[in-house]
C-alpha atoms as a PDB file:
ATOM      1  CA  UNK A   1     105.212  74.384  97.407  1.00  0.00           C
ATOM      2  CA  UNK A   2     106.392  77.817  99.197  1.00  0.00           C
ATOM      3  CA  UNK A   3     104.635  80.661 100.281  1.00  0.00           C
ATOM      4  CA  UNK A   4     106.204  83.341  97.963  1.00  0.00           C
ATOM      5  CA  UNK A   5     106.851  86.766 100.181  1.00  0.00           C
ATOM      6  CA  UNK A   6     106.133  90.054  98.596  1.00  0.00           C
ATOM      7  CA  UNK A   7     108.681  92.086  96.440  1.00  0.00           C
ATOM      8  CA  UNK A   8     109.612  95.264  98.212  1.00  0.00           C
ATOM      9  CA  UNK A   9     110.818  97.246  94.656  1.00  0.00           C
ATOM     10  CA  UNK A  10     111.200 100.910  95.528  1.00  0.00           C
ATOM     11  CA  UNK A  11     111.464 101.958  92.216  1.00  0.00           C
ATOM     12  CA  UNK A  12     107.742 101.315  92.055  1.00  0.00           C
ATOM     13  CA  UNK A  13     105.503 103.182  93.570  1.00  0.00           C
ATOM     14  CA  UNK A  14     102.543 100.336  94.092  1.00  0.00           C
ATOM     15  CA  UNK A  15     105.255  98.176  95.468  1.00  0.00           C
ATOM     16  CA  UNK A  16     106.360 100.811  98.323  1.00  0.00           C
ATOM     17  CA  UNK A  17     102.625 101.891  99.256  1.00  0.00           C
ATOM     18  CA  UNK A  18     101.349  98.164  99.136  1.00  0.00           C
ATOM     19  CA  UNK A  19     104.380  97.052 101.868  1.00  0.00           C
ATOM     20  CA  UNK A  20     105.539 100.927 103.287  1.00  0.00           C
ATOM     21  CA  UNK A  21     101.933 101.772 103.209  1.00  0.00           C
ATOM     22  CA  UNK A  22     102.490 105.773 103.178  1.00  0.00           C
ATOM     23  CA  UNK A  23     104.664 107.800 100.495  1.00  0.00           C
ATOM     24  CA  UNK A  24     108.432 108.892 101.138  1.00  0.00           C
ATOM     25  CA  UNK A  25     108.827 113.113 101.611  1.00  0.00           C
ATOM     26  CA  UNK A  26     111.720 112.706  99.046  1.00  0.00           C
ATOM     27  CA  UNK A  27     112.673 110.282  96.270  1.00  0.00           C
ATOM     28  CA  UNK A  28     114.154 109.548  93.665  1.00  0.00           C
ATOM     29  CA  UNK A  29     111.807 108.249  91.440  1.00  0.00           C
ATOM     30  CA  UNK A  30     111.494 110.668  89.637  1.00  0.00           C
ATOM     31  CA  UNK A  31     114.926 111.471  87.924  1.00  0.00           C
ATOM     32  CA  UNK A  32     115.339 108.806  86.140  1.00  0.00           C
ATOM     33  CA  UNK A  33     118.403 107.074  88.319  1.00  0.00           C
ATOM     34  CA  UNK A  34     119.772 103.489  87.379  1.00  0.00           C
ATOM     35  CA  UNK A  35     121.958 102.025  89.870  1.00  0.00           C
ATOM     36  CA  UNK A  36     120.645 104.226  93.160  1.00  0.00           C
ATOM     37  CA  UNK A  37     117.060 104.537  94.886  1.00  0.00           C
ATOM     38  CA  UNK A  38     116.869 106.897  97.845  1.00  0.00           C
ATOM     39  CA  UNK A  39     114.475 108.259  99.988  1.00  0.00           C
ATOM     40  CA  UNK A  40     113.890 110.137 103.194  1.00  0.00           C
ATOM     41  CA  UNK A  41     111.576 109.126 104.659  1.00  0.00           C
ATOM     42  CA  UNK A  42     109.409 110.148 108.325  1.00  0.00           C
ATOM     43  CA  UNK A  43     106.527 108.499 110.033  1.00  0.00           C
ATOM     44  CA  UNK A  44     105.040 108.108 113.662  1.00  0.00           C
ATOM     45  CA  UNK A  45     104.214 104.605 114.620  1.00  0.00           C
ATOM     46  CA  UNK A  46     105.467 101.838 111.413  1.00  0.00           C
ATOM     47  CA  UNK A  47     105.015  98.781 110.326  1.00  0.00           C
ATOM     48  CA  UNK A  48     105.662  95.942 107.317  1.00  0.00           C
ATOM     49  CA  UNK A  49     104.485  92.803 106.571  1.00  0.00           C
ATOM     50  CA  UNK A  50     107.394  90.102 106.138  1.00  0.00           C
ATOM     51  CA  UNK A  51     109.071  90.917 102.012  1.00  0.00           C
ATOM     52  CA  UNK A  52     111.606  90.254 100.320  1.00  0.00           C
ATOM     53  CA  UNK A  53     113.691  92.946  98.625  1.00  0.00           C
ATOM     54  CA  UNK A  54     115.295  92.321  95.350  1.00  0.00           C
ATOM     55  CA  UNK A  55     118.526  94.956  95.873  1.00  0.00           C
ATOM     56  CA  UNK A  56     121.026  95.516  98.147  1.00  0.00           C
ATOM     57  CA  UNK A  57     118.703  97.901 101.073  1.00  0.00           C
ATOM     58  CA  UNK A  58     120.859 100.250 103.119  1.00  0.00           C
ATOM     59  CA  UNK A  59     119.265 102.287 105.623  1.00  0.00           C
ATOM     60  CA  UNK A  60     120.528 104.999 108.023  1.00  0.00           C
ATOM     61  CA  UNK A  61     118.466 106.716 111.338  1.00  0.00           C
ATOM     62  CA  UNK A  62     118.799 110.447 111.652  1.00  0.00           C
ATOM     63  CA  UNK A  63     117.526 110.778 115.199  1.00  0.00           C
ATOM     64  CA  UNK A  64     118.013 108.960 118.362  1.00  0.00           C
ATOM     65  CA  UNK A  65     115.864 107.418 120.522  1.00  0.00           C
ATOM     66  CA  UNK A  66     113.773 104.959 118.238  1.00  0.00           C
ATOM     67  CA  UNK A  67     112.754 101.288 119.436  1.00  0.00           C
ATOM     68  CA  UNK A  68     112.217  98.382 117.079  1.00  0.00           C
ATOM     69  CA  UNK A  69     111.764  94.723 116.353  1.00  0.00           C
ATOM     70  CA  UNK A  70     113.604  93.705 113.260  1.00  0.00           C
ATOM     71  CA  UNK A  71     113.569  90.174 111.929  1.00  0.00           C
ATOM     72  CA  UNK A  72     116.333  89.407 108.938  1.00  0.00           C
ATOM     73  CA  UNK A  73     115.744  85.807 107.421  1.00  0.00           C
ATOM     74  CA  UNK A  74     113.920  84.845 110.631  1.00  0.00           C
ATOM     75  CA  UNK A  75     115.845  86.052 112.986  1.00  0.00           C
ATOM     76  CA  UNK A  76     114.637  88.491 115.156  1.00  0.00           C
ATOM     77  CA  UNK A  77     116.186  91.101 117.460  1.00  0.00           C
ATOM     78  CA  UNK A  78     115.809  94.496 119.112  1.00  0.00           C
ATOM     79  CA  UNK A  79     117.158  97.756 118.135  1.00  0.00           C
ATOM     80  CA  UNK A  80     117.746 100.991 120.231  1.00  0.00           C
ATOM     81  CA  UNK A  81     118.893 103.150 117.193  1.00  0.00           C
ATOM     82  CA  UNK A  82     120.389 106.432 117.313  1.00  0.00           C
ATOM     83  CA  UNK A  83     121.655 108.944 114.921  1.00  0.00           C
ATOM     84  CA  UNK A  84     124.208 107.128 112.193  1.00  0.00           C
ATOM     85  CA  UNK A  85     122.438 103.715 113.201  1.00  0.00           C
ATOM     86  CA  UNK A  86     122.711 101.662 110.187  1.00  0.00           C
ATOM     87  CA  UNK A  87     120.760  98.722 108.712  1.00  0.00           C
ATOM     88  CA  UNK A  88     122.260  96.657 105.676  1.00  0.00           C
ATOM     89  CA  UNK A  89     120.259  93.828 103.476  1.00  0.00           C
ATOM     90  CA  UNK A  90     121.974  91.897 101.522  1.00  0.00           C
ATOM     91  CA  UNK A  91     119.463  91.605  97.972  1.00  0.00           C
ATOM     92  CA  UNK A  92     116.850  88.866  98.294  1.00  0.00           C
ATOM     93  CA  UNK A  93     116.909  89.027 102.408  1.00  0.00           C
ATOM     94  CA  UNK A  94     113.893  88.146 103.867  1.00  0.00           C
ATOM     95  CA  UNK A  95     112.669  91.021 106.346  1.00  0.00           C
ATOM     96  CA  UNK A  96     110.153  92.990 108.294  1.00  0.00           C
ATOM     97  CA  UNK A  97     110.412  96.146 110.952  1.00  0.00           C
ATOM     98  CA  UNK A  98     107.509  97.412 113.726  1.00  0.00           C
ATOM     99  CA  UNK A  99     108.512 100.258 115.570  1.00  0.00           C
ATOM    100  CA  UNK A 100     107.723 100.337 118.949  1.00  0.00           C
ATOM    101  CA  UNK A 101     108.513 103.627 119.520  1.00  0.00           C
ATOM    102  CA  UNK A 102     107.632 106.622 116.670  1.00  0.00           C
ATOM    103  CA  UNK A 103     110.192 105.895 113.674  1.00  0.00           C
ATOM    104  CA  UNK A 104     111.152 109.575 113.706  1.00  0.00           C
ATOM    105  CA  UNK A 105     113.516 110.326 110.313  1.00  0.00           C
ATOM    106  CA  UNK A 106     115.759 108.253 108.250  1.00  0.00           C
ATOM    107  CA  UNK A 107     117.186 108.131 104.766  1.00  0.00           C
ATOM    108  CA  UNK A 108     116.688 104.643 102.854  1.00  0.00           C
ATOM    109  CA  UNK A 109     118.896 103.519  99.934  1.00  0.00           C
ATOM    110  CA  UNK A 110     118.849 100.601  97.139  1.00  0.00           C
ATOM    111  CA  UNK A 111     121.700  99.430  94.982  1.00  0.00           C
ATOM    112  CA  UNK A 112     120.971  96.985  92.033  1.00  0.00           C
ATOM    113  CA  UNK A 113     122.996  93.479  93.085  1.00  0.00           C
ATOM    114  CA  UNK A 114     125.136  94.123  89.389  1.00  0.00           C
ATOM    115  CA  UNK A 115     126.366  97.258  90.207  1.00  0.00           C
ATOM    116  CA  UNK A 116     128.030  95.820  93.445  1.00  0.00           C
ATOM    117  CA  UNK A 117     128.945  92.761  91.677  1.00  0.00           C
ATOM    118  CA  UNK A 118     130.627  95.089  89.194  1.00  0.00           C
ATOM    119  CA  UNK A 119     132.455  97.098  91.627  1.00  0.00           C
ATOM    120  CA  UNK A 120     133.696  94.203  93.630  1.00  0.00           C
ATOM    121  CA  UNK A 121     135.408  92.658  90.685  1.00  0.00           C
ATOM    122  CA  UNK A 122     137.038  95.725  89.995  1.00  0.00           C
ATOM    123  CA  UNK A 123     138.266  95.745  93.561  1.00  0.00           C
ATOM    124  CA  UNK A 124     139.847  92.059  92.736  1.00  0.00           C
ATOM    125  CA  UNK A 125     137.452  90.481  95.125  1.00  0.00           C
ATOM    126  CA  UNK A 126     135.778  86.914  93.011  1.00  0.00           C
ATOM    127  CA  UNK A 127     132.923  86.417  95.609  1.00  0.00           C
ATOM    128  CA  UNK A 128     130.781  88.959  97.314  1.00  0.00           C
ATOM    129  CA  UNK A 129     129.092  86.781 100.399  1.00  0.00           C
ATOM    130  CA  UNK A 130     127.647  89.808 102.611  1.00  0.00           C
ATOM    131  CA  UNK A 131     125.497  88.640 105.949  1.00  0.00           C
ATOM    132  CA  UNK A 132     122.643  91.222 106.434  1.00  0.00           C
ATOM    133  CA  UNK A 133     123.510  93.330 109.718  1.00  0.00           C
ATOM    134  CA  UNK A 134     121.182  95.050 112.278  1.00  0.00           C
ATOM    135  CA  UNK A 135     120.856  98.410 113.114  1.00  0.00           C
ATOM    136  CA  UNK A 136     122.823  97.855 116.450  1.00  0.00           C
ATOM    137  CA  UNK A 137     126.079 100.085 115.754  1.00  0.00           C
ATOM    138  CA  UNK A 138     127.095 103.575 113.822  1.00  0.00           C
ATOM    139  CA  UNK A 139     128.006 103.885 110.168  1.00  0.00           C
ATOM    140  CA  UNK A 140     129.012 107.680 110.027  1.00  0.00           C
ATOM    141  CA  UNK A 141     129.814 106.977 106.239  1.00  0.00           C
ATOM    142  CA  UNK A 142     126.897 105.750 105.305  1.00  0.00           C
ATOM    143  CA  UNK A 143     125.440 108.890 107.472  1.00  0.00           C
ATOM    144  CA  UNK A 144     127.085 111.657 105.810  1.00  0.00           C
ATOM    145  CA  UNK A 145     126.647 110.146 101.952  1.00  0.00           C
ATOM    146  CA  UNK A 146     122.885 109.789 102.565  1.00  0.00           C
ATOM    147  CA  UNK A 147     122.949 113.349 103.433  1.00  0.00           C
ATOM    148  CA  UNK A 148     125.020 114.580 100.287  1.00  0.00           C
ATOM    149  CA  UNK A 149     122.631 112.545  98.585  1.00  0.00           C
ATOM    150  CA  UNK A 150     119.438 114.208 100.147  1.00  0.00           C
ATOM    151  CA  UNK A 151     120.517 117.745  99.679  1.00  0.00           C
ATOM    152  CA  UNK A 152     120.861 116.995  96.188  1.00  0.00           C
ATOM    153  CA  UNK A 153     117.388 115.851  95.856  1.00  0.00           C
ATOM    154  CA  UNK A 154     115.728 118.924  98.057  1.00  0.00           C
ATOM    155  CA  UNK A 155     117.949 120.847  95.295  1.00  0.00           C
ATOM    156  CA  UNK A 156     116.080 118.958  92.283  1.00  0.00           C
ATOM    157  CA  UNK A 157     119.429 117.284  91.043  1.00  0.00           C
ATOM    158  CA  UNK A 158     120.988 119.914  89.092  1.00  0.00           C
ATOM    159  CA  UNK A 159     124.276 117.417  88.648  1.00  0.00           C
ATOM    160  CA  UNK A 160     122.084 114.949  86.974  1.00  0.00           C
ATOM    161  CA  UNK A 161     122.258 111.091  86.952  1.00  0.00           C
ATOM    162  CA  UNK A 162     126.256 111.408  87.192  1.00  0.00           C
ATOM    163  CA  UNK A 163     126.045 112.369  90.654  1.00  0.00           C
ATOM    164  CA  UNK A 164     123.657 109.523  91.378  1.00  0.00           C
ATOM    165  CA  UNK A 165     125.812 107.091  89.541  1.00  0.00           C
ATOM    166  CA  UNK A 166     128.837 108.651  90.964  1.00  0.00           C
ATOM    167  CA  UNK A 167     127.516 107.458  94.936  1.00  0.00           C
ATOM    168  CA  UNK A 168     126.173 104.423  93.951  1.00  0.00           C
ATOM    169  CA  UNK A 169     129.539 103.032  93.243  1.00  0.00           C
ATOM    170  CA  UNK A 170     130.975 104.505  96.007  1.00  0.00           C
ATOM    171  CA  UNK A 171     128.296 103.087  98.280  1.00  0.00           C
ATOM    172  CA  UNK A 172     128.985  99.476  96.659  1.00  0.00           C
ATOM    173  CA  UNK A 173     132.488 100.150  97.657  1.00  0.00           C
ATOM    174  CA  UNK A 174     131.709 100.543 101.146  1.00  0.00           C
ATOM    175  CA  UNK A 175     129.786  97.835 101.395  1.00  0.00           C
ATOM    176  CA  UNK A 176     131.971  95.698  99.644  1.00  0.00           C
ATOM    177  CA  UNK A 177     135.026  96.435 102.489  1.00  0.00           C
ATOM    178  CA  UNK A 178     133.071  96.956 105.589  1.00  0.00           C
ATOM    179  CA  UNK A 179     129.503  94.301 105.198  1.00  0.00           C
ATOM    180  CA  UNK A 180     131.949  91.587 103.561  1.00  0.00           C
ATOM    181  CA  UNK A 181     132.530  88.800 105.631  1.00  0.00           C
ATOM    182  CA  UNK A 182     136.571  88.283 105.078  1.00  0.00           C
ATOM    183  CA  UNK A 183     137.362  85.972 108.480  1.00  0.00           C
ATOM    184  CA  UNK A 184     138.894  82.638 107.054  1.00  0.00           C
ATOM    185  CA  UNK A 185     135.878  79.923 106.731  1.00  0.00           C
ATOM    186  CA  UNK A 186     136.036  77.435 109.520  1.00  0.00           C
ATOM    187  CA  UNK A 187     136.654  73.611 108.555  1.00  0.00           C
ATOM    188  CA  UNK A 188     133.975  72.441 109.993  1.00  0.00           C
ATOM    189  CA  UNK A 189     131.875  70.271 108.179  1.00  0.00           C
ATOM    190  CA  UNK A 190     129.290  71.955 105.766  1.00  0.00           C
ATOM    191  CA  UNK A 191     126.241  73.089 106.636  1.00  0.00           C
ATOM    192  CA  UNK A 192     124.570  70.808 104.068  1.00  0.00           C
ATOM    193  CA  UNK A 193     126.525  67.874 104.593  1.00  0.00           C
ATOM    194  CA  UNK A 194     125.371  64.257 103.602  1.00  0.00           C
ATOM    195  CA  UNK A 195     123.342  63.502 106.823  1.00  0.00           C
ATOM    196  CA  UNK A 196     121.682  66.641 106.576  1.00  0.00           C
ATOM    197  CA  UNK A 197     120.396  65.810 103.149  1.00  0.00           C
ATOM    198  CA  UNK A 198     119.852  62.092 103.579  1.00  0.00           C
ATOM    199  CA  UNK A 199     117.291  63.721 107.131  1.00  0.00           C
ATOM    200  CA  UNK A 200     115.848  66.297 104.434  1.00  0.00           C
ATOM    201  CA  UNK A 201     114.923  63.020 102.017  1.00  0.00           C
ATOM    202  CA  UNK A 202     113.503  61.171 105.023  1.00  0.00           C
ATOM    203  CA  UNK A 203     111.206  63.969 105.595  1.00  0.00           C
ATOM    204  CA  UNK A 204     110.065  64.755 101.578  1.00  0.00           C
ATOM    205  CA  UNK A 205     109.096  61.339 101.285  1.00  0.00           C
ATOM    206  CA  UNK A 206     107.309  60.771 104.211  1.00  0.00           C
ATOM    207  CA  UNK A 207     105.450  63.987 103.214  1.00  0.00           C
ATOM    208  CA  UNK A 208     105.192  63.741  99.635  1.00  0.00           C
ATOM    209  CA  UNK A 209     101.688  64.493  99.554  1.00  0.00           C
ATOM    210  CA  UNK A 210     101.502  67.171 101.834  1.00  0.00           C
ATOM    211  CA  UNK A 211     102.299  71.085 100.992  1.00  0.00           C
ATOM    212  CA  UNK A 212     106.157  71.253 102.257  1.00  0.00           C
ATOM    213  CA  UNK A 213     107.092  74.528 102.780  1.00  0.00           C
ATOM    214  CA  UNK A 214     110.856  76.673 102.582  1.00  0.00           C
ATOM    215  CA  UNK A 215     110.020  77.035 106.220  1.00  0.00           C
ATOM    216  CA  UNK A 216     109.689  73.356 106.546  1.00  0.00           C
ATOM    217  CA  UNK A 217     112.599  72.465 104.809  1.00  0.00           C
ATOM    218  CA  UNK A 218     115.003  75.032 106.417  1.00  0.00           C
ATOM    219  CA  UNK A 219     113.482  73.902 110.064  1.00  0.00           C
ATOM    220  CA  UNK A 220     114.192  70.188 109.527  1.00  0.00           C
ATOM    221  CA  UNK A 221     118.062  71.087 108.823  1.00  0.00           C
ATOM    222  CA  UNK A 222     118.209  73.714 111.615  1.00  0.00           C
ATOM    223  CA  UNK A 223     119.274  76.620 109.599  1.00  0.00           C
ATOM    224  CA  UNK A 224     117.671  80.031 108.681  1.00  0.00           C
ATOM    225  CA  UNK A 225     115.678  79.863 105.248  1.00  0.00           C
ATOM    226  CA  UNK A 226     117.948  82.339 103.557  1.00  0.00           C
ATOM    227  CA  UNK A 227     121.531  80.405 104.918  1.00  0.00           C
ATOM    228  CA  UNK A 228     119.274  76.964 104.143  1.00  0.00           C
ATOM    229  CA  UNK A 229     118.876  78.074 100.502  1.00  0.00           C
ATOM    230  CA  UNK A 230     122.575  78.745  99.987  1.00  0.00           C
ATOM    231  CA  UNK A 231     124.136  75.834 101.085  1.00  0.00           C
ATOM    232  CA  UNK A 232     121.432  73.608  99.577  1.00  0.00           C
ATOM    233  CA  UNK A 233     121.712  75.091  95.863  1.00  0.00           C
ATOM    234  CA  UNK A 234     125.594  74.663  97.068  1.00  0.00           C
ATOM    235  CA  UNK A 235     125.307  71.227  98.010  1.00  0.00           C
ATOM    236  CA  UNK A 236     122.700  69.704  95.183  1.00  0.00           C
ATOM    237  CA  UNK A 237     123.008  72.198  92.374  1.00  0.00           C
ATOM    238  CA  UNK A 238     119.111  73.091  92.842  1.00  0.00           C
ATOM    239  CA  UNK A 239     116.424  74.957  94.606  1.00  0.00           C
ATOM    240  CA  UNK A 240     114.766  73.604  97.413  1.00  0.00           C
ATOM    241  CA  UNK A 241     111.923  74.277  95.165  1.00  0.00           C
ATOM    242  CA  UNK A 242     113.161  71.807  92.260  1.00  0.00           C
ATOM    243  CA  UNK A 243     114.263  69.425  94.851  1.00  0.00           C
ATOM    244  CA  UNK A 244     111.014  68.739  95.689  1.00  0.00           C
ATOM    245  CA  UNK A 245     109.269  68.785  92.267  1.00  0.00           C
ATOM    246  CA  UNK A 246     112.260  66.101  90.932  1.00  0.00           C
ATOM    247  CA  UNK A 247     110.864  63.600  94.356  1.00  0.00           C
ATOM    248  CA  UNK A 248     107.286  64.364  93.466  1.00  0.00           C
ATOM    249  CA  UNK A 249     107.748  63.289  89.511  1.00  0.00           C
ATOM    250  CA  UNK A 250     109.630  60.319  90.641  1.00  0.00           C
ATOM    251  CA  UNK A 251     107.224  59.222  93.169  1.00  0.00           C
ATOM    252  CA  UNK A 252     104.413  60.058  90.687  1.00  0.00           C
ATOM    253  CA  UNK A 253     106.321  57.783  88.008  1.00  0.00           C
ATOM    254  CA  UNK A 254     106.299  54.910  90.590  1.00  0.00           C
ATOM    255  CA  UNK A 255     102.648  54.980  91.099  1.00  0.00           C
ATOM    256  CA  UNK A 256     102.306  55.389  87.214  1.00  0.00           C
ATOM    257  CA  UNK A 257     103.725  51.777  87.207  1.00  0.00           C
ATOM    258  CA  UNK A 258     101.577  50.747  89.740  1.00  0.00           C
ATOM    259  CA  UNK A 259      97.880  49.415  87.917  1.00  0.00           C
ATOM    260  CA  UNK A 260      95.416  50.298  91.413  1.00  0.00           C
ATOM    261  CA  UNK A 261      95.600  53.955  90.823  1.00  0.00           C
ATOM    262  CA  UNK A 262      94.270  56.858  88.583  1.00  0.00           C
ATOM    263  CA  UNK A 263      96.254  59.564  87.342  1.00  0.00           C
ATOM    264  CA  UNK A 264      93.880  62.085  89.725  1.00  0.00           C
ATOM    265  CA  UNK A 265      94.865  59.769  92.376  1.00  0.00           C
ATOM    266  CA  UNK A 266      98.173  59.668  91.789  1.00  0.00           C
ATOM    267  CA  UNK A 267      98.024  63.834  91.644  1.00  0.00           C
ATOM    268  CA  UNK A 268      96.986  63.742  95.199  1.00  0.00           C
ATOM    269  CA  UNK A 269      99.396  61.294  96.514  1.00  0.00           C
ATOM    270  CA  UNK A 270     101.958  63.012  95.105  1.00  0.00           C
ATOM    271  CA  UNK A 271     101.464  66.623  96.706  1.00  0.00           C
ATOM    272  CA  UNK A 272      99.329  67.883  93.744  1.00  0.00           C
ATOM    273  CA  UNK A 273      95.909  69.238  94.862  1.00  0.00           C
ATOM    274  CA  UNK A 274      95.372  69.800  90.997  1.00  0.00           C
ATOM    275  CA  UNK A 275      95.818  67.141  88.600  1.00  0.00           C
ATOM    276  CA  UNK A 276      95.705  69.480  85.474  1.00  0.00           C
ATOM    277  CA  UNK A 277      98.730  71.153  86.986  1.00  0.00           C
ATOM    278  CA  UNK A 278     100.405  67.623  87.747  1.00  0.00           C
ATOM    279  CA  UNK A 279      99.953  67.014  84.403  1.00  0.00           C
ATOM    280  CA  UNK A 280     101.706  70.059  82.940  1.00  0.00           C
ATOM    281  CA  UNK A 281     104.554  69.554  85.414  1.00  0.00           C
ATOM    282  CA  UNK A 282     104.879  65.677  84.286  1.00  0.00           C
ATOM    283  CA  UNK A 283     104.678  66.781  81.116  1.00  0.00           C
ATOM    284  CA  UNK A 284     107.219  69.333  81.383  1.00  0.00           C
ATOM    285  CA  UNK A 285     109.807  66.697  83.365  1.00  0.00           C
ATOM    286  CA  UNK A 286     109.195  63.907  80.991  1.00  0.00           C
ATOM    287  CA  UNK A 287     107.958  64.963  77.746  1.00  0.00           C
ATOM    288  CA  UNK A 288     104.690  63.104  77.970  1.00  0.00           C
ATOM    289  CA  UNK A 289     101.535  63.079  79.563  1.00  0.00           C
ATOM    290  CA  UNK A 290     101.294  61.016  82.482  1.00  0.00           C
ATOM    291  CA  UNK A 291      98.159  58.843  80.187  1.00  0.00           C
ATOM    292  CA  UNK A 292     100.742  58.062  77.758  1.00  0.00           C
ATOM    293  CA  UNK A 293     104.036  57.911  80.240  1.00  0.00           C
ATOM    294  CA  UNK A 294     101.857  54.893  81.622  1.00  0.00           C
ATOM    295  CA  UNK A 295     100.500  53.775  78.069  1.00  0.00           C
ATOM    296  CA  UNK A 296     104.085  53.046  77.147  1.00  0.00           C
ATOM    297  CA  UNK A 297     105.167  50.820  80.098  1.00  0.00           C
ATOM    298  CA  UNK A 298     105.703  46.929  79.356  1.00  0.00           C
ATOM    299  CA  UNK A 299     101.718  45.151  80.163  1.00  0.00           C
ATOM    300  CA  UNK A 300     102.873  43.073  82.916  1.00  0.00           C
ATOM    301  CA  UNK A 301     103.851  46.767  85.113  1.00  0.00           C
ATOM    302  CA  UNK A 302     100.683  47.924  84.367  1.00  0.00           C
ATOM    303  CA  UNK A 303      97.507  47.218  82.759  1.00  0.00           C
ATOM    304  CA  UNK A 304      94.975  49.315  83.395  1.00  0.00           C
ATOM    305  CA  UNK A 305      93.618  52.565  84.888  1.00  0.00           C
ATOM    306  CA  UNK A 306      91.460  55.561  84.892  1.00  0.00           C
ATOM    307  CA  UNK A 307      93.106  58.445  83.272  1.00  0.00           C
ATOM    308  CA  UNK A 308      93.066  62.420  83.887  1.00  0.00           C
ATOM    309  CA  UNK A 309      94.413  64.417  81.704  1.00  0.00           C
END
């Protein structure tokens, strides 16, 4: 039902050509770190598609003067960086960059979501909720590790992957204390409260056969896909994405009662455009194919109907 974005994974090399489109000067792909990615990285003009990346992305400018549009989980916003500017991504962050003026030099960093998971429990903290952050102030920390970091790499890492693993968990630290938000939660009502969701069944249902996207979903409650999937899994114990499959199966079960419609019809009206796959998922949900889901319903529900399965 969504449009899945692409995976940005640094660690491999088809993934950061197919979405970066041109090779770092430095990495670290090549000795064999765990918990830390890094590159430097310089380019002209620069681009990406929208993609999703599956760690926590840190990035830090080394010159001044660069110009670009950055949109975080569909928000979008303007960024005059300068040396020390500093982007952070929380892991699974929808994103994409176009530099309007030439990107210049910059040093890029990933850190695997367990490792700062890890490090926050050690710090006593239960619940690491980190909001991504623009490039729109300094982060001389950030700065100066990324350049320990680099010199190690233009040195061919003669401290081995201690020194990598050594920074990583520093880095997690850091943004542990400074990216974590720790103002007291309002007590306003929840972002997915009951009207919300009763609005969100109104529109599934009156769409059930049409392709209903994240986008859809998070636009009909007003909130930004990546905030809409949090406090829905918060408030219903599911994806968006299971939501909708549970109000498709029971909508296809309804018509399965019903004796004026096939099971290829019954695909179609419920938001399958293929019935073999409508049968695998009814299958899946109930155990049986939707043939003999409807073969086993009392006669006077249903009596007859062409089948596809």
């Amino acid at each position: 039902m969504t449009t899945r974005l692409p995976r940005l994974d640094f660690r491999d090399a088809q993934s950061r050509v197919a979405i970066l489109r041109t090779e770092a000067v430095r990495t670290s792909a090549h000795f064999g770190w765990e918990s830390l990615y890094f590159e430097h990285r310089e380019a002209e003009r620069f681009e990406t598609v929208e993609h999703v990346i599956p760690d926590h992305y840190l990035m830090v400018k080394l010159n001044s003067g660069s110009k670009a549009d950055r949109m975080i989980d569909g928000v979008m916003r303007t960024e005059h960086q300068r040396r020390g500017s500093a982007v952070y991504l929380p892991s699974g962050c929808a994103h994409r960059v176009r530099y309007e003026s030439p990107l210049g030099r910059l040093h890029l960093m990933t850190l695997a979501p367990s490792l700062v998971e890890t490090v926050a429990a050690e710090m006593g903290i239960a619940r690491v909720d980190i909001a991504p952050r623009f490039a729109n102030e300094e982060d001389r920390f950030v700065l100066e590790l990324a350049e320990a970091i680099d010199t190690e790499l233009a040195a061919g890492n003669p401290h081995g992957k201690l020194f990598a693993e050594t920074f990583a968990r520093t880095l997690a630290a850091h943004i542990v204390t400074r990216y974590r938000d720790c103002r007291p939660k309002p007590t306003k009502a929840p972002a997915m409260n009951a009207a919300r969701l009763r609005s969100l069944d109104r529109f599934i249902e009156a769409n059930i056969a049409m392709p209903i996207s994240l986008a859809d979903l998070a636009k009909q409650a007003g909130l930004s896909e990546y905030y809409f999937c949090r406090c829905f899994k918060l408030a219903t114990g599911m994806s968006p994405y299971q939501y909708v499959l549970n109000k498709r199966m029971g909508h296809a079960s309804a018509c399965l009662r019903r004796d004026d419609m096939s099971i290829q019809e019954i695909a179609f009206a419920s938001g399958f455009g293929d019935p073999v796959q409508f049968s695998k998922h009814f299958r899946r949900a109930h155990g049986l194919t939707p043939t003999a889901y409807r073969a086993r319903l009392p006669k006077q529900q249903c009596t007859s109907a062409a089948a596809y399965d």
